[in-house]
PDB file of N, CA and C in Angstrom:
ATOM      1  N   UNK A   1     203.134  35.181 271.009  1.00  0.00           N
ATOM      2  CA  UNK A   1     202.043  36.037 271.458  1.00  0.00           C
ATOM      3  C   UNK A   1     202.402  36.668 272.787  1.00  0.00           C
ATOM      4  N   UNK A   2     202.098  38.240 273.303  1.00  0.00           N
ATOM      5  CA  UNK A   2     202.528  38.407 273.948  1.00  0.00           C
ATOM      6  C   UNK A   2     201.024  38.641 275.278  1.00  0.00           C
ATOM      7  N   UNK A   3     201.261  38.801 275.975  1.00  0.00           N
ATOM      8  CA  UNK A   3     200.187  38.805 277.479  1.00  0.00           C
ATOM      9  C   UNK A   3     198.699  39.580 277.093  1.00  0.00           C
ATOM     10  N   UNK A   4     199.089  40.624 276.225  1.00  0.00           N
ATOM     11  CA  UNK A   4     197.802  41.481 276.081  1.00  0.00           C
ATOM     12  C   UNK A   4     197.275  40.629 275.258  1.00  0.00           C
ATOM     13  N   UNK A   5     197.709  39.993 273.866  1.00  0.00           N
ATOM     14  CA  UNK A   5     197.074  39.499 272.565  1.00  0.00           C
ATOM     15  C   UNK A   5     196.148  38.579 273.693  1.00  0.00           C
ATOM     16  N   UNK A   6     197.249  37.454 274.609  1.00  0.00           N
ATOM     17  CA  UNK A   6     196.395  36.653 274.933  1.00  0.00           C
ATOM     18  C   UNK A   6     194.871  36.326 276.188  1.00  0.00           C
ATOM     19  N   UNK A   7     195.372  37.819 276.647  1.00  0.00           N
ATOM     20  CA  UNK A   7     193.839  38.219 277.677  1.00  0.00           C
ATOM     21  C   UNK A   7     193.044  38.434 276.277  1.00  0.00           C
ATOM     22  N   UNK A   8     192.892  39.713 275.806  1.00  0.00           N
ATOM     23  CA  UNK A   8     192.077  39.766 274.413  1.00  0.00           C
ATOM     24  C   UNK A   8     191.127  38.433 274.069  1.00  0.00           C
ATOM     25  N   UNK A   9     192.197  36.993 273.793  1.00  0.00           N
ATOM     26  CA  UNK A   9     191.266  36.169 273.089  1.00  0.00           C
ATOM     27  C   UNK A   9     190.500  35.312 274.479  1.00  0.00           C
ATOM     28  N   UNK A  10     190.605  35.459 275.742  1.00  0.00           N
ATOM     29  CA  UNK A  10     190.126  34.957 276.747  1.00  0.00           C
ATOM     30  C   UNK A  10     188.391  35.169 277.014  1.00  0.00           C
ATOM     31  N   UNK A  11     188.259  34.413 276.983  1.00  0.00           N
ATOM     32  CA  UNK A  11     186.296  35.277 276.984  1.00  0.00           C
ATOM     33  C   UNK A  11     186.282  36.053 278.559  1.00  0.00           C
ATOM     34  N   UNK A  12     185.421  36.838 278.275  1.00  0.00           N
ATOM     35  CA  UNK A  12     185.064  38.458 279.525  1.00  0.00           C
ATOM     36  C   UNK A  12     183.847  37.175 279.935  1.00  0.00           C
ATOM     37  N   UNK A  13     184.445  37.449 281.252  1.00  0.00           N
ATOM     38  CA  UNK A  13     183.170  36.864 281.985  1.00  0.00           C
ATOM     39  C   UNK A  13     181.753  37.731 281.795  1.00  0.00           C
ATOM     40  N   UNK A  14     180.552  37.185 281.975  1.00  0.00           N
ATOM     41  CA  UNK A  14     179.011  37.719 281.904  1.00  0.00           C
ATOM     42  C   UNK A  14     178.433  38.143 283.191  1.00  0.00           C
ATOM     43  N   UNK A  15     178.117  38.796 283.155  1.00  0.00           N
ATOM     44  CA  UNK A  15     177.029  38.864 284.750  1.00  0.00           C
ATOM     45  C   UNK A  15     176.152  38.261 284.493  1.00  0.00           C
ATOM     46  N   UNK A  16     175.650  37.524 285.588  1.00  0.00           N
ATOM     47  CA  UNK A  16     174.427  36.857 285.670  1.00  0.00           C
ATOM     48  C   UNK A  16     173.064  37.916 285.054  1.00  0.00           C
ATOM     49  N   UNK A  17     172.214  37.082 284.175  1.00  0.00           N
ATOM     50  CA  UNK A  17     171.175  37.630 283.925  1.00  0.00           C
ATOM     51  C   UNK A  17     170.431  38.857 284.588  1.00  0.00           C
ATOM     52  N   UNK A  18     169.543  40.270 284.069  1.00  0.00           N
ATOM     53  CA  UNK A  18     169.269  40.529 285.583  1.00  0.00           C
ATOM     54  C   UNK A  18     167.464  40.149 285.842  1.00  0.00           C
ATOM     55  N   UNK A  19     167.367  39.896 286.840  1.00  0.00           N
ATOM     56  CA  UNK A  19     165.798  39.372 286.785  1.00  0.00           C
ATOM     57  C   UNK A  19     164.827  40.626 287.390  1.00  0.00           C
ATOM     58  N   UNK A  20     163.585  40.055 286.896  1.00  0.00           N
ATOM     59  CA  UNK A  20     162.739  41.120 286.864  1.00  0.00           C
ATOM     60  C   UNK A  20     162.437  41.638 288.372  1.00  0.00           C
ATOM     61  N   UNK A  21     162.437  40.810 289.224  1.00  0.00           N
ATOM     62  CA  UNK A  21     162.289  41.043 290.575  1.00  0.00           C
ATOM     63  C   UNK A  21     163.607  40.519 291.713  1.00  0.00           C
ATOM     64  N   UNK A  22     163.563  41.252 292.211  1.00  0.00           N
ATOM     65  CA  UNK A  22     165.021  41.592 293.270  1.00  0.00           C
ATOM     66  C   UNK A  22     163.982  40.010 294.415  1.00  0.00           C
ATOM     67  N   UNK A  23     164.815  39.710 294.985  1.00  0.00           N
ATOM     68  CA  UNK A  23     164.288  38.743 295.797  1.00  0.00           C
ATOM     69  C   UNK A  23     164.510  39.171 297.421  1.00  0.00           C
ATOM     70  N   UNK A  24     165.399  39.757 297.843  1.00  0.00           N
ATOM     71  CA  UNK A  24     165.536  40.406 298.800  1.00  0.00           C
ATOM     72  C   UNK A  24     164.494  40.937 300.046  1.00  0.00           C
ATOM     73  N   UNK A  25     163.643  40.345 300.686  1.00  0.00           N
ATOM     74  CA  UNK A  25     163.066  40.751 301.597  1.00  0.00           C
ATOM     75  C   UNK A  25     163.028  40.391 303.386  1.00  0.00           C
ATOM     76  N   UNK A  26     162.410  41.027 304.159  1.00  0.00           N
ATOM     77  CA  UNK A  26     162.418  40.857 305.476  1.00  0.00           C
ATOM     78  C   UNK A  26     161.309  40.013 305.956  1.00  0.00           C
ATOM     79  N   UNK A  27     161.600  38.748 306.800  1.00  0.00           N
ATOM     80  CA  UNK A  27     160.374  38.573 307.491  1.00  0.00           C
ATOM     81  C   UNK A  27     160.555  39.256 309.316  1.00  0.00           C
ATOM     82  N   UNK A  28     158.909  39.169 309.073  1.00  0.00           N
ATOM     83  CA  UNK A  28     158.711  39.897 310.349  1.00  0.00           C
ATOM     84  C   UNK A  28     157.713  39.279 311.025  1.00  0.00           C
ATOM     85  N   UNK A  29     157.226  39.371 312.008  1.00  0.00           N
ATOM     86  CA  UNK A  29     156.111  39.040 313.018  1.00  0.00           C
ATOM     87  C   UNK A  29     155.109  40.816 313.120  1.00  0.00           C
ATOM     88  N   UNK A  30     153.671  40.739 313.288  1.00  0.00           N
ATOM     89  CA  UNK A  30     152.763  41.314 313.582  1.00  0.00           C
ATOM     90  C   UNK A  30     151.694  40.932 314.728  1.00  0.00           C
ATOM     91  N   UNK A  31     151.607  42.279 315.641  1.00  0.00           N
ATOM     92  CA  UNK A  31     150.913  42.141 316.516  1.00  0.00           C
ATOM     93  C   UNK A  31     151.590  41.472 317.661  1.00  0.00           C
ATOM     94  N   UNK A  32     151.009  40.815 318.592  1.00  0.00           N
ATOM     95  CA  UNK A  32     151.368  39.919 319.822  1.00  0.00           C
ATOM     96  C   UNK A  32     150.847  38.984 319.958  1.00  0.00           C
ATOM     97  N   UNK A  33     151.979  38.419 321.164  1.00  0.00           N
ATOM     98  CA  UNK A  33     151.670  36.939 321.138  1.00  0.00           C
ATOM     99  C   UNK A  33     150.238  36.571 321.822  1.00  0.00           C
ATOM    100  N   UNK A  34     149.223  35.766 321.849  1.00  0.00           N
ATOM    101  CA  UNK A  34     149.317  34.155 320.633  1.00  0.00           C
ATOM    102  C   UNK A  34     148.608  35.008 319.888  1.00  0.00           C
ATOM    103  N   UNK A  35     148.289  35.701 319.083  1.00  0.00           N
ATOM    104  CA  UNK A  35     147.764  36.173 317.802  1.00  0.00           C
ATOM    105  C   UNK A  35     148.992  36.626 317.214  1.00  0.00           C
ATOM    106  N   UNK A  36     149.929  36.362 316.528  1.00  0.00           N
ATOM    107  CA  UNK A  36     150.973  37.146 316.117  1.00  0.00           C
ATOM    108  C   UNK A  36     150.735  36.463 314.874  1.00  0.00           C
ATOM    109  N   UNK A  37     151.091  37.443 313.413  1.00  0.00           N
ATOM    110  CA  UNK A  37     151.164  36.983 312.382  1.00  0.00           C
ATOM    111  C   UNK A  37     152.481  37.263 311.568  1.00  0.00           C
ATOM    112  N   UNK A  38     152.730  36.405 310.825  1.00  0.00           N
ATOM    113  CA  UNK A  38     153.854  36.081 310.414  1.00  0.00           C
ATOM    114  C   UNK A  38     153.696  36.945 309.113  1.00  0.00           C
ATOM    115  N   UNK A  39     154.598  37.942 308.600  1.00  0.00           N
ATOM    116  CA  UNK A  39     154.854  38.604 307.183  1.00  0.00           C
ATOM    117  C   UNK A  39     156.454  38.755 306.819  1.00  0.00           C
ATOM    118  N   UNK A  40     156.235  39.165 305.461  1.00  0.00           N
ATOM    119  CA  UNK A  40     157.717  39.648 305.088  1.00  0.00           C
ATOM    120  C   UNK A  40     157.231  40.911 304.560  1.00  0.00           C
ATOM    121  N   UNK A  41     158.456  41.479 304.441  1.00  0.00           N
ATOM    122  CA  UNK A  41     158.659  42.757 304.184  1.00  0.00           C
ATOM    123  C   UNK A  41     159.415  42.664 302.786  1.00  0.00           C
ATOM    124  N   UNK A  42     158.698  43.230 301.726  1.00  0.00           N
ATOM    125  CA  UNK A  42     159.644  43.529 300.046  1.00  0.00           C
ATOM    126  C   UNK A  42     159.892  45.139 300.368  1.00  0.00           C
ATOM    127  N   UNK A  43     160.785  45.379 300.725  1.00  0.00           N
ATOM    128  CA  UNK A  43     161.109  47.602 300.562  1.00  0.00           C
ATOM    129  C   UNK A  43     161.413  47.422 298.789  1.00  0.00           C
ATOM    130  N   UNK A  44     160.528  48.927 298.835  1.00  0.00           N
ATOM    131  CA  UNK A  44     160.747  49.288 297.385  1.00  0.00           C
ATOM    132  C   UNK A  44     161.687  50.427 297.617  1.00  0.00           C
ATOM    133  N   UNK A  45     162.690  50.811 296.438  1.00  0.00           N
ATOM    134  CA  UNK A  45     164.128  51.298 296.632  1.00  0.00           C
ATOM    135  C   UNK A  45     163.275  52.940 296.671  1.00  0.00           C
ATOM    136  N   UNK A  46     163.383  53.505 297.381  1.00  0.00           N
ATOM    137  CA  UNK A  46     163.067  55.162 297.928  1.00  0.00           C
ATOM    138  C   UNK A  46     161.761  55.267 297.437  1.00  0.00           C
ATOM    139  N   UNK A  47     161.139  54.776 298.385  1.00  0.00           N
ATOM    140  CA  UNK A  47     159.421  54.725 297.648  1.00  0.00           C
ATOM    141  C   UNK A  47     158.396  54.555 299.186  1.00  0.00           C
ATOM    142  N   UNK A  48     157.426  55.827 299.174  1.00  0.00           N
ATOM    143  CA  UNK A  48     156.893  56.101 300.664  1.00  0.00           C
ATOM    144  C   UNK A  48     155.657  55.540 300.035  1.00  0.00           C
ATOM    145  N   UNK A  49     155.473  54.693 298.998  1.00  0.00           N
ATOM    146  CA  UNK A  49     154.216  54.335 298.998  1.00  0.00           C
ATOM    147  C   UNK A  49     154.237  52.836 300.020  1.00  0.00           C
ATOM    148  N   UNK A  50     152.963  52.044 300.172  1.00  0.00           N
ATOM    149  CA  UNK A  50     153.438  50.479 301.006  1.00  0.00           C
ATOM    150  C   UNK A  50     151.704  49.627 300.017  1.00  0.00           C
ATOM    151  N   UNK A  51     151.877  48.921 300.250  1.00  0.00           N
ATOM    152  CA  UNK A  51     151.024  47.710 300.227  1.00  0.00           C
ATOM    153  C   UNK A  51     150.734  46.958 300.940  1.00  0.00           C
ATOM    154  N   UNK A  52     149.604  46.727 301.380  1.00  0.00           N
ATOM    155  CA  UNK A  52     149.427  45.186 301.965  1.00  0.00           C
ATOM    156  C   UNK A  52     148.927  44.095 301.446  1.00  0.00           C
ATOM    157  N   UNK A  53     149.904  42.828 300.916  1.00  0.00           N
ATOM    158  CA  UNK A  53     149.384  41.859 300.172  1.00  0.00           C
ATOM    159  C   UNK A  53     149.017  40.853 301.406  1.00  0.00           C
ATOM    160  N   UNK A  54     147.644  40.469 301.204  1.00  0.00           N
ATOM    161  CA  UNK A  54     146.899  39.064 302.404  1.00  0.00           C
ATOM    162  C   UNK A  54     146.802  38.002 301.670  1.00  0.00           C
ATOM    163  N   UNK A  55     147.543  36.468 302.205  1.00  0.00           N
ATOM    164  CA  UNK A  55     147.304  35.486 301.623  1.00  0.00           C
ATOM    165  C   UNK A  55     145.907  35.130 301.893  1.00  0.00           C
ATOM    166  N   UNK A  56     145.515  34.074 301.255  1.00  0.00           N
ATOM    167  CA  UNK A  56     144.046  33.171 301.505  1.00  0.00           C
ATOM    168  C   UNK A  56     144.765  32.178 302.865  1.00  0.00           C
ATOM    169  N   UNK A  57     143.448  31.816 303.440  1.00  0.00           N
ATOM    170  CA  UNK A  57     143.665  31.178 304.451  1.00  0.00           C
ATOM    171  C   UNK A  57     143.784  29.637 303.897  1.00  0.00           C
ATOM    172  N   UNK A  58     143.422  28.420 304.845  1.00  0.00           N
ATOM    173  CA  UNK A  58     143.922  27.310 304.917  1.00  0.00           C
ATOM    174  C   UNK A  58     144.554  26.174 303.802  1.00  0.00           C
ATOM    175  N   UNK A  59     143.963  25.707 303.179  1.00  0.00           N
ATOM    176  CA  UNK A  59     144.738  24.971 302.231  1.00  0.00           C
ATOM    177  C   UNK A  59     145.228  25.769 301.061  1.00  0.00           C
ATOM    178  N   UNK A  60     144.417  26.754 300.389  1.00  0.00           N
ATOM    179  CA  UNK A  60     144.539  27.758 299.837  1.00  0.00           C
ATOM    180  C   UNK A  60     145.875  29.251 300.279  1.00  0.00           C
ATOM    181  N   UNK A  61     146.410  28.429 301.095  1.00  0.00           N
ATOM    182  CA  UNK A  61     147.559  29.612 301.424  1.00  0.00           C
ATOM    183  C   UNK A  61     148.808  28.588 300.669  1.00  0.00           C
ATOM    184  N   UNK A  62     148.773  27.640 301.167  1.00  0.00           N
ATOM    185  CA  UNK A  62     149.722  26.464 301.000  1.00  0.00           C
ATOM    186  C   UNK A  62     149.691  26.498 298.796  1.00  0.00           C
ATOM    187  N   UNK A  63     149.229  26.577 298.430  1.00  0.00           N
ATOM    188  CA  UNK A  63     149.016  26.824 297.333  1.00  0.00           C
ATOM    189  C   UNK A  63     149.073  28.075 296.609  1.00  0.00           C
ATOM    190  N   UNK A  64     148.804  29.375 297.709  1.00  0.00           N
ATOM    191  CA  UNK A  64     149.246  30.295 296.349  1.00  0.00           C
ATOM    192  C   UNK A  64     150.548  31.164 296.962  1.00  0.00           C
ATOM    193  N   UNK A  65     151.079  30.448 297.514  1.00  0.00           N
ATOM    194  CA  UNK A  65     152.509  31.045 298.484  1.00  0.00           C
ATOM    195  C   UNK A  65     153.318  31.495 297.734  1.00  0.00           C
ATOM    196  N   UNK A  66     153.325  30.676 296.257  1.00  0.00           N
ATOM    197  CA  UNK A  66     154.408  31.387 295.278  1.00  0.00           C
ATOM    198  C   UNK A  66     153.949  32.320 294.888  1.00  0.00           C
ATOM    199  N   UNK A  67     153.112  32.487 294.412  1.00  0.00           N
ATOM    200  CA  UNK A  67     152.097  33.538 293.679  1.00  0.00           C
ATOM    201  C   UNK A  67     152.226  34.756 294.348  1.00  0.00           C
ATOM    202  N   UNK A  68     151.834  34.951 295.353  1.00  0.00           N
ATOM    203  CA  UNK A  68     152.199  36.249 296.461  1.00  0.00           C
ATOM    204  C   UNK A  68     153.261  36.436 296.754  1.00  0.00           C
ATOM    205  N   UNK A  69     154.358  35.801 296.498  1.00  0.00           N
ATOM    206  CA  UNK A  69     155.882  36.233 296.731  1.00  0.00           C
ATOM    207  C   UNK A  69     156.005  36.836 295.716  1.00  0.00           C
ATOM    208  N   UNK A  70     155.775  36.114 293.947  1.00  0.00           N
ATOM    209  CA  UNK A  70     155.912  37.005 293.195  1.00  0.00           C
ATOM    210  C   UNK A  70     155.373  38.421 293.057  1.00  0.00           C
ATOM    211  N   UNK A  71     154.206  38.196 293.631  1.00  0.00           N
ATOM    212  CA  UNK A  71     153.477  39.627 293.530  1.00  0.00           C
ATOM    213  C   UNK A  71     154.189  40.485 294.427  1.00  0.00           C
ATOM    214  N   UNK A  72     154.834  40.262 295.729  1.00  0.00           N
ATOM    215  CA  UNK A  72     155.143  41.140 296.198  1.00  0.00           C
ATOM    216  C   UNK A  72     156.053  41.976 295.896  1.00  0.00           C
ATOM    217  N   UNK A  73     157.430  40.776 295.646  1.00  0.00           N
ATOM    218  CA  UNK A  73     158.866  41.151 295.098  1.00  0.00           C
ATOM    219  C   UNK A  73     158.901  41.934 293.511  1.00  0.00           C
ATOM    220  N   UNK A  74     157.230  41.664 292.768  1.00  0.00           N
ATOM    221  CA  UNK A  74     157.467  42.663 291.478  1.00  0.00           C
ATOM    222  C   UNK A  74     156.745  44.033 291.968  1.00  0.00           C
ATOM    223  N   UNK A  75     156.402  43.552 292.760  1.00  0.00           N
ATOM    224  CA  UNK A  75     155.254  45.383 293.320  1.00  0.00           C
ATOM    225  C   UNK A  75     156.571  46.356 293.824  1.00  0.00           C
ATOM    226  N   UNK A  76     157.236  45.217 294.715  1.00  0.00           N
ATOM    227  CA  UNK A  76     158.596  46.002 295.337  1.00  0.00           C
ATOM    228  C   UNK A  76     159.600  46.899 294.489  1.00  0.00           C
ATOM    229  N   UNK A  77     159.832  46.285 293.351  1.00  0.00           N
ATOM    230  CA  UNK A  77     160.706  45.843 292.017  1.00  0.00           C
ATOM    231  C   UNK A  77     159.827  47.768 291.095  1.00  0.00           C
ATOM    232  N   UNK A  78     158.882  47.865 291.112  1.00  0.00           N
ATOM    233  CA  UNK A  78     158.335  48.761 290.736  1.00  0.00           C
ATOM    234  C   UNK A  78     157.712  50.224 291.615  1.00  0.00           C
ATOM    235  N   UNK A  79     158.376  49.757 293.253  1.00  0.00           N
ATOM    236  CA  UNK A  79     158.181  50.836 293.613  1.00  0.00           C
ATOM    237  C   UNK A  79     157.342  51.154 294.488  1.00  0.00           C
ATOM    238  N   UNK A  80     156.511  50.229 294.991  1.00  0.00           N
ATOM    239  CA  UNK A  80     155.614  49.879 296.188  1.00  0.00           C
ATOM    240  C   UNK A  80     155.369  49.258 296.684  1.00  0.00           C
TER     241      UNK A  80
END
C-alpha cells in the first residue's frame, strides 16, 4: 500500500458539534462604587439592537443564574 491508499483509510477528524449558543461573553461592572453592579456582556455578531436581561434578587438569583445565561447567550446567538 502506498501513503495516499493509507491516509484515505485513516478516519478525517470531526469538528466538535456546533452548539446553539456561542458562550463567549464579557463581564463588566455598572455604575459606582458601593452601588456598583455586576453584569456580563453577550455581543450579538453586527447587531445595534441590545437587551437588558435583570436577574431576580436574593435566593432566587442563586437559582435562576443558569437560566439567564442561557437566555442571554441565545438572544446573543440570534442577534440581540
Amino acid at each position: 500500500m502506498n501513503m495516499e491508499a493509507v491516509a484515505a483509510l485513516r478516519p478525517k477528524p470531526q469538528p466538535p458539534p456546533a452548539r446553539a449558543v456561542d458562550a463567549a461573553w464579557e463581564p463588566l461592572w455598572l455604575g459606582r462604587h458601593p452601588r456598583r453592579l455586576y453584569g456580563a456582556l453577550h455581543r450579538a455578531a453586527a447587531s445595534q439592537l441590545g437587551m437588558l436581561v435583570v436577574a431576580p434578587l436574593l435566593h432566587e438569583q442563586q437559582r435562576t443564574r443558569r437560566l439567564v445565561t442561557e437566555l442571554a447567550t441565545s438572544l446573543a446567538a440570534k442577534g440581540f
